[in-house]
Protein backbone atom coordinates (compact mmCIF):
# COMPACT_ATOMS: atom_id res chain seq x y z
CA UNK A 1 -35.79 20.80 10.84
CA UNK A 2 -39.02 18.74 10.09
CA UNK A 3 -36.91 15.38 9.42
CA UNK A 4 -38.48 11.92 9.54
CA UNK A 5 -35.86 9.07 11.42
CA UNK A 6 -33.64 7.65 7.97
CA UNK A 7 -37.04 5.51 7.54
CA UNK A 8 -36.08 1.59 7.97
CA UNK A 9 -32.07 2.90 7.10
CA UNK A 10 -32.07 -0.13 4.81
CA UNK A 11 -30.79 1.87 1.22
CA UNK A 12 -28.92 5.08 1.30
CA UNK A 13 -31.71 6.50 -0.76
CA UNK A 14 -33.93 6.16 2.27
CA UNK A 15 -31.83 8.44 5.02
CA UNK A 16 -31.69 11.79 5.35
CA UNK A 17 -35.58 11.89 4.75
CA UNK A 18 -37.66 15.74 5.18
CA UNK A 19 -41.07 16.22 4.84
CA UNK A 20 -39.71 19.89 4.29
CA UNK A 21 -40.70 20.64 0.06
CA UNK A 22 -37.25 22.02 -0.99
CA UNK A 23 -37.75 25.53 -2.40
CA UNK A 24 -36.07 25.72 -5.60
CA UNK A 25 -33.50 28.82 -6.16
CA UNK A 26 -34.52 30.51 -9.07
CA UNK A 27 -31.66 33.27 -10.97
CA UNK A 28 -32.08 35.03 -14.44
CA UNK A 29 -29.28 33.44 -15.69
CA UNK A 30 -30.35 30.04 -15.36
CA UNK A 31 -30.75 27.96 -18.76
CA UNK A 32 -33.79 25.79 -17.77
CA UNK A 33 -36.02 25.63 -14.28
CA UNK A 34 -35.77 22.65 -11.70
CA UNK A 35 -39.09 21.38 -10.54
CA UNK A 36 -40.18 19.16 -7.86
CA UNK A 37 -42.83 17.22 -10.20
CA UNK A 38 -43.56 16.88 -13.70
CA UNK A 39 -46.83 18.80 -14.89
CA UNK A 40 -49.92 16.26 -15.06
CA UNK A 41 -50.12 14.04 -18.12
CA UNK A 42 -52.82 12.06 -19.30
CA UNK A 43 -50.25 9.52 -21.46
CA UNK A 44 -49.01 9.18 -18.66
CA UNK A 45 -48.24 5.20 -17.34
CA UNK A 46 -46.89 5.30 -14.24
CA UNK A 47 -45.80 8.23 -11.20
CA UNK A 48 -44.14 7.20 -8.16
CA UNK A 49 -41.37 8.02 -5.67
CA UNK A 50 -41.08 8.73 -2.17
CA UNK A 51 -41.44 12.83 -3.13
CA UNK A 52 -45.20 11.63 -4.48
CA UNK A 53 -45.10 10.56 -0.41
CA UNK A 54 -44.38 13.82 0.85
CA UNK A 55 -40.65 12.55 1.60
CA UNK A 56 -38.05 14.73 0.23
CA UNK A 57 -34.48 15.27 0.17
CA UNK A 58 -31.74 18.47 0.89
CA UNK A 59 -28.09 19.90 0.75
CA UNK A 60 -26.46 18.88 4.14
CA UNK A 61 -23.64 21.01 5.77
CA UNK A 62 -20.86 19.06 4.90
CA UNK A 63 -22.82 16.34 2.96
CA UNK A 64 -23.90 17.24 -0.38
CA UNK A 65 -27.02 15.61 -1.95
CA UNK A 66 -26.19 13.69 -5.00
CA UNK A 67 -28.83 13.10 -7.61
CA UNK A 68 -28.66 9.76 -9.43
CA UNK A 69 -30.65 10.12 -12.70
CA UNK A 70 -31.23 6.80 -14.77
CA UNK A 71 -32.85 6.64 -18.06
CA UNK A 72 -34.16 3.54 -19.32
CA UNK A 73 -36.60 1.99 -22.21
CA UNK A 74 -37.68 -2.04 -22.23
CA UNK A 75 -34.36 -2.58 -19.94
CA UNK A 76 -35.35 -5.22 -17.69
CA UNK A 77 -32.49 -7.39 -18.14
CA UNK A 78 -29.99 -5.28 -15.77
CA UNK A 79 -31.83 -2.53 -14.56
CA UNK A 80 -32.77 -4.04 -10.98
CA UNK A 81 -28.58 -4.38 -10.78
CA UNK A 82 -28.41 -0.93 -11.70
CA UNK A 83 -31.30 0.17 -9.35
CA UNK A 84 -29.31 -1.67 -6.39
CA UNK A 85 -26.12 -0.14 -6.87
CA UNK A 86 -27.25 2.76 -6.37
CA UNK A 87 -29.35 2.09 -3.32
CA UNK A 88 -26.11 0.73 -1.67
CA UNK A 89 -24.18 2.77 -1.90
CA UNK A 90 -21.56 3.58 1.35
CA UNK A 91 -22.81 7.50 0.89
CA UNK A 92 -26.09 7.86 2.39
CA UNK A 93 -27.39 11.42 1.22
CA UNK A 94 -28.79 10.25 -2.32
CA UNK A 95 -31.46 11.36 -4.10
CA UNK A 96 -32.45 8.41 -7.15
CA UNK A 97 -34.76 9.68 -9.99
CA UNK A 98 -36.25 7.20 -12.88
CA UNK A 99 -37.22 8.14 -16.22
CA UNK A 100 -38.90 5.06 -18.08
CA UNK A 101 -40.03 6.02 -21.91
CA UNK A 102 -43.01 3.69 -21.69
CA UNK A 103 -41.16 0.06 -21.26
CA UNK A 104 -43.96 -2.79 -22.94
CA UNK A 105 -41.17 -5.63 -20.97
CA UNK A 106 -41.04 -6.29 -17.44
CA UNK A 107 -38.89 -2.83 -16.65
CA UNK A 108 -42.54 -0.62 -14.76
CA UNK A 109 -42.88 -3.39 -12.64
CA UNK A 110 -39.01 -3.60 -11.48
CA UNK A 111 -39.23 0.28 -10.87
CA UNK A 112 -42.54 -0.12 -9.00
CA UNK A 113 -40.52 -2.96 -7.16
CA UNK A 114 -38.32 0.04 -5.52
CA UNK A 115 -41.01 3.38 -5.59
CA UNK A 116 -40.38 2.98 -1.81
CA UNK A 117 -36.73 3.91 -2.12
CA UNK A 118 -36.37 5.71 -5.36
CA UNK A 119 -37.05 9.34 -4.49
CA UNK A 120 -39.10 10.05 -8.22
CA UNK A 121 -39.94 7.62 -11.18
CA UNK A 122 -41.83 8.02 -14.28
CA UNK A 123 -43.22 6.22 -16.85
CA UNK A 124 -44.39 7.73 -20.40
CA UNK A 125 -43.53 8.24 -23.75
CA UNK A 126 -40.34 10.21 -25.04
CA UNK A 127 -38.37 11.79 -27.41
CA UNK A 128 -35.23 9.88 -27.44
CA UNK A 129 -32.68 8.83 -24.65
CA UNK A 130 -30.94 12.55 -24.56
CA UNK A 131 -34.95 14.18 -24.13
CA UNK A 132 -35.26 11.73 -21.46
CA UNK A 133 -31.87 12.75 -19.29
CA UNK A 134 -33.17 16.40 -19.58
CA UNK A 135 -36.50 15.42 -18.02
CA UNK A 136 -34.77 14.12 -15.10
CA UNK A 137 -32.23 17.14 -15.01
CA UNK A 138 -35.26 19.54 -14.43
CA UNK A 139 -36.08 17.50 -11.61
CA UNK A 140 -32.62 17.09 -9.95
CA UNK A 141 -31.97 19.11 -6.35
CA UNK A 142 -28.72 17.58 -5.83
CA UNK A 143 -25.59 19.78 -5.74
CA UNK A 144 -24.41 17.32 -8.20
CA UNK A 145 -25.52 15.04 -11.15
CA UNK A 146 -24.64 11.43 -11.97
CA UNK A 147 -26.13 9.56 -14.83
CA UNK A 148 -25.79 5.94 -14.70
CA UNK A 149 -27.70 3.57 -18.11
CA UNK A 150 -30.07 1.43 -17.44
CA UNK A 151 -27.42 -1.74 -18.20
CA UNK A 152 -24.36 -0.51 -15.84
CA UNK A 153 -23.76 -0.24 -12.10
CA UNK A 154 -21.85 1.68 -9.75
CA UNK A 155 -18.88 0.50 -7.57
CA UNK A 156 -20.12 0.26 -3.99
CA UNK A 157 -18.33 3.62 -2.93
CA UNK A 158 -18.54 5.62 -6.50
CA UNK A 159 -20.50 8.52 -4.84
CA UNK A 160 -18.49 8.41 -1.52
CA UNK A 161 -15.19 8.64 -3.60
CA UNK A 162 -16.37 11.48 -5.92
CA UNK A 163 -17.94 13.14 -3.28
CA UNK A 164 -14.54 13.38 -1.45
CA UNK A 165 -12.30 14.58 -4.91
CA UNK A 166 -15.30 17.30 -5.59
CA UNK A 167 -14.93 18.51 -2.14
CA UNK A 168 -11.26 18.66 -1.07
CA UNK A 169 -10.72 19.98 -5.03
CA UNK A 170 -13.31 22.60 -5.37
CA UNK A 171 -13.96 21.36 -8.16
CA UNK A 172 -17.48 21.37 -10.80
CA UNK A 173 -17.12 17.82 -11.99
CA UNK A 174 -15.31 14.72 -11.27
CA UNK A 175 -14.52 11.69 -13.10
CA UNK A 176 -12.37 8.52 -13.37
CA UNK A 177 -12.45 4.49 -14.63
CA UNK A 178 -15.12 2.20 -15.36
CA UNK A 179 -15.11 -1.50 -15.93
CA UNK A 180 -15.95 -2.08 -19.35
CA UNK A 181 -17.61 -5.73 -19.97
CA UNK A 182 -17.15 -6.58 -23.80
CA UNK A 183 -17.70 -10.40 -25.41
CA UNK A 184 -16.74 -12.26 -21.85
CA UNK A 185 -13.52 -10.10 -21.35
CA UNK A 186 -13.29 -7.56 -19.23
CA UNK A 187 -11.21 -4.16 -19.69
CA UNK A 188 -10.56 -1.47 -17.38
CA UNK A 189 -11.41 2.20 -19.12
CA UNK A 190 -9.56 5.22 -18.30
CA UNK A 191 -10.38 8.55 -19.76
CA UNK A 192 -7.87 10.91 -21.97
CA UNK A 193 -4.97 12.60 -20.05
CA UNK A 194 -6.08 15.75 -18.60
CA UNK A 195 -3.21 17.59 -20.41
CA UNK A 196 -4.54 16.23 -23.96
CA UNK A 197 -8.11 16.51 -22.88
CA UNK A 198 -8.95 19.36 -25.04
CA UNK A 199 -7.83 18.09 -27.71
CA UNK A 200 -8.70 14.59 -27.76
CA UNK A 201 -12.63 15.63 -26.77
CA UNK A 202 -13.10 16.54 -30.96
CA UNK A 203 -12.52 12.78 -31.78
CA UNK A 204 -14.22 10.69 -28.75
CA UNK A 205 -16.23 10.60 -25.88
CA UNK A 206 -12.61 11.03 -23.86
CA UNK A 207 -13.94 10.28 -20.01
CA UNK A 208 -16.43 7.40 -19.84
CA UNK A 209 -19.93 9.16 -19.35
CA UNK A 210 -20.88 6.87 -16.43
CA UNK A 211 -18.24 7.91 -14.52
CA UNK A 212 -18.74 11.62 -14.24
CA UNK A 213 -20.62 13.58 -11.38
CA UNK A 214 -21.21 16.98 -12.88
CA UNK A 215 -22.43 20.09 -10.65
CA UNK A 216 -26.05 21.04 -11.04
CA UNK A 217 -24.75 24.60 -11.71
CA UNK A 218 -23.04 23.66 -14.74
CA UNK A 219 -26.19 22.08 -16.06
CA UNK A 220 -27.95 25.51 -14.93
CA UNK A 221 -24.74 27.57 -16.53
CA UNK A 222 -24.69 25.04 -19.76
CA UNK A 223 -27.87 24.32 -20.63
CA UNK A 224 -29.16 20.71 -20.89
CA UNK A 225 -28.28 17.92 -23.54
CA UNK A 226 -28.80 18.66 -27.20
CA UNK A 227 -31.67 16.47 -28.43
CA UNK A 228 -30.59 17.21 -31.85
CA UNK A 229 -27.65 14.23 -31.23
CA UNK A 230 -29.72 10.99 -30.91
CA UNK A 231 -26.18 9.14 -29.86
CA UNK A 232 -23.58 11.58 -28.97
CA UNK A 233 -25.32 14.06 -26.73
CA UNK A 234 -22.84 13.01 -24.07
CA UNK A 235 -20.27 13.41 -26.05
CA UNK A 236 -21.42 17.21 -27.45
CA UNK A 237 -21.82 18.36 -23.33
CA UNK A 238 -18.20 16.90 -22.69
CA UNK A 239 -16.88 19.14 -25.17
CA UNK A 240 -18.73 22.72 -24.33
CA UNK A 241 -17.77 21.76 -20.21
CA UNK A 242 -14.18 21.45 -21.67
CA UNK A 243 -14.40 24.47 -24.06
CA UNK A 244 -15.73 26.24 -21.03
CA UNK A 245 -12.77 25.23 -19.43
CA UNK A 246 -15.05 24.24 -16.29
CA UNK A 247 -13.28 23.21 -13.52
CA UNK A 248 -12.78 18.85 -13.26
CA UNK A 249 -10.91 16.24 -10.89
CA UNK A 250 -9.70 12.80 -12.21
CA UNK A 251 -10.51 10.71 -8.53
CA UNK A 252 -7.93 7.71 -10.63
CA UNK A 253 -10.75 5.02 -9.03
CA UNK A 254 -12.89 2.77 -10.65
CA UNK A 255 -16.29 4.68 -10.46
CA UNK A 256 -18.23 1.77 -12.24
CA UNK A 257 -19.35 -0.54 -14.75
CA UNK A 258 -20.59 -1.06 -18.36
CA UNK A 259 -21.72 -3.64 -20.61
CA UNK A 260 -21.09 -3.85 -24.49
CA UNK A 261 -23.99 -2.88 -26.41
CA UNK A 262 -25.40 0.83 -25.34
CA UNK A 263 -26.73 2.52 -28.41
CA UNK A 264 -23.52 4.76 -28.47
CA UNK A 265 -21.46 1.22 -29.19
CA UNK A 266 -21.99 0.56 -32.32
CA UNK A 267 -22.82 1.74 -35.73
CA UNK A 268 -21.17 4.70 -38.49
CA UNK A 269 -24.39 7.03 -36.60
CA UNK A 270 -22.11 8.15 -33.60
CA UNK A 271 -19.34 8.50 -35.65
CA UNK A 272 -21.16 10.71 -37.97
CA UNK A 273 -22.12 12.38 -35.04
CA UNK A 274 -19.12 13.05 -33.43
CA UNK A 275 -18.08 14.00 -36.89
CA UNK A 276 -20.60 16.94 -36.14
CA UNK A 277 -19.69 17.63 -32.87
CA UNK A 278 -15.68 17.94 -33.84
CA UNK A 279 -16.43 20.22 -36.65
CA UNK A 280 -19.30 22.45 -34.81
CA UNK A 281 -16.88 23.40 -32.10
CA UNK A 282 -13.40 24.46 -34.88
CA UNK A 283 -12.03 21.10 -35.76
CA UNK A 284 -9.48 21.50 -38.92
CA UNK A 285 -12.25 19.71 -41.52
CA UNK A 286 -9.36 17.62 -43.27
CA UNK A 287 -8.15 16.38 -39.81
CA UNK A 288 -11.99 15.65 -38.69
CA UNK A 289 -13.14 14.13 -41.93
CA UNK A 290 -9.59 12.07 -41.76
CA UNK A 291 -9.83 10.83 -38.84
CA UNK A 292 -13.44 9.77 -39.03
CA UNK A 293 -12.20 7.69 -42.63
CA UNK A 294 -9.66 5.92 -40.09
CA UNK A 295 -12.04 4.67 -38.11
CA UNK A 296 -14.33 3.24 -40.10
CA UNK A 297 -11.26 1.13 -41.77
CA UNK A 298 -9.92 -0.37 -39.07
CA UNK A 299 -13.58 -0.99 -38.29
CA UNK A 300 -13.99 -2.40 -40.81
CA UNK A 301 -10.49 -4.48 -40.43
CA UNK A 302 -11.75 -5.49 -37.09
CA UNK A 303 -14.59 -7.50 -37.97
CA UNK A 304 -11.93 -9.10 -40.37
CA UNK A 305 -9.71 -10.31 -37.23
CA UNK A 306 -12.38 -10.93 -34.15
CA UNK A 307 -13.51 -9.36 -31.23
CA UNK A 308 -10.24 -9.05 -28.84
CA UNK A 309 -7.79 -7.81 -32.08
CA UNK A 310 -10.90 -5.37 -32.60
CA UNK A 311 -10.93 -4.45 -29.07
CA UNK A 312 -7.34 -3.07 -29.38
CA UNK A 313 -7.22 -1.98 -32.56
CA UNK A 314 -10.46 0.27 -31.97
CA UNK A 315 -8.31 1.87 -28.73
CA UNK A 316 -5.33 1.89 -31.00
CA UNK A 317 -7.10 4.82 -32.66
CA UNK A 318 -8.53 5.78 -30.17
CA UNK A 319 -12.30 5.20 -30.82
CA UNK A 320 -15.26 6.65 -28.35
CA UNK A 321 -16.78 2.83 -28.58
CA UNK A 322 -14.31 1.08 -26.14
């Protein structure tokens, strides 16, 4: 094997280093293709990455590769935490992939900052956060997927720990708790039991989207997000991987963390469109259309009483946005 020496063995991102171009396993039955490079734009604002290097990254017996994928548009604020959790992380076969949708803030020149150790990164224009996650999913070559926003950060050992419960589980996704950071306080998120799981996935976003490391074959089996949900696309691929009745491990650890304010936090717009979702995949339309009306009352109520009676009242009824 044509490896170079883990490079200066500083990030994890920067071990396990081939100059060997992976060769990407093509099958009929495959929903989308996985390339190695996006196709030459002139809108173009930035390419980068150690692959743009000729430095690449592979499946390991024994040691998986895990793609990181993070989205991110004028984000400056947190994404150099986010960056850095990644890039120390305890597991050291890691493969880190930006897409920026043409930041005007200070966010090209914090990914620039890290092009040495960030295995792709691009900068141009898109069509919306969900467009932008399938970009990077046609560009993943890890075994499995983990998408982590712009504005949260992993737990030092997130990809070690779901490495382990995917392994010794044979299982196609894991998942388990984040930290949830809302008006000073801090909360600890767990998802829905896995025994009401199937269920609860018509009214909310039931595991926290952060924490999940899906297998690229599901992706390849399930197709990619659908852009027609501008907030909910998470939320819509939860439920087919749960109506497919794919194969998923709760690890029961903190995975990582999130701030208040993603674009899937407020607003009746991902309510309406997990309206959608519940009644596109056989919600009873009296129970969907009920329990939507529920939610925006105690809403509603919750401005009414402040931010830590809204807190629990919102997971009183059990709402996607805590």
């Amino acid at each position: 094997m044509n490896a170079l020496n883990s490079l200066q063995k500083i990030y994890s991102t920067q071990k396990n280093i081939t100059t060997i171009k992976p060769k990407v396993k093509k099958s009929t039955k495959d929903l989308f293709e996985t390339n190695i490079f996006l196709t030459e734009s002139k809108s173009r604002l930035y390419e980068g990455g150690m692959r743009t290097q000729g430095k690449f990254k592979e499946n390991r017996p024994g040691k998986p590769l895990i793609t990181i994928i993070t989205v991110v548009y004028n984000g400056d604020k947190y994404l150099e935490k986010t960056i850095q959790s990644v890039l120390m992380q305890s597991y050291d076969n890691i493969e880190y992939i930006i897409v920026d949708g043409g930041s005007t803030d200070g966010t090209l020149d914090i990914i620039k900052r890290y092009s040495d150790a960030v295995d792709y990164c691009v900068s141009e224009n898109d069509n919306g956060i969900y467009h932008a996650m399938n970009t990077a999913l046609t560009l993943a070559v890890g075994k499995y997927i983990g998408i982590l926003n712009a504005d949260d950060w992993y737990e030092l050992n997130a990809v070690q720990l779901s490495v382990n419960h995917l392994k010794n589980n044979d299982a196609l996704y894991s998942y388990g708790n984040i930290r949830f950071i809302k008006e000073g306080a801090t909360f600890e998120k767990k998802p829905i039991e896995k025994k009401l799981l199937r269920e609860k996935v018509l009214q909310e976003m039931a595991i926290p989207h952060i924490s999940l490391f899906i297998g690229k074959e599901v992706y390849k089996s399930l197709g990619l997000f659908d852009t027609s949900f501008r907030i909910a696309g998470d939320h819509e691929f939860l439920v087919r991987m749960v109506h497919n009745e794919i194969k998923g491990i709760y690890t029961g650890e903190i995975i990582g963390n999130a701030y208040d304010g993603g674009i899937s936090q407020h607003g009746l717009g991902a309510n309406l469109e997990s309206l959608r979702i519940a009644l596109k995949y056989g919600k009873n339309r009296y129970s969907a259309y009920w329990s939507f009306v529920k939610f925006v009352f105690k809403k509603f109520l919750a401005k009414l009483l402040g931010p830590k009676i809204s807190y629990y009242l919102m997971k009183l009824v059990g709402s996607r946005h805590v």
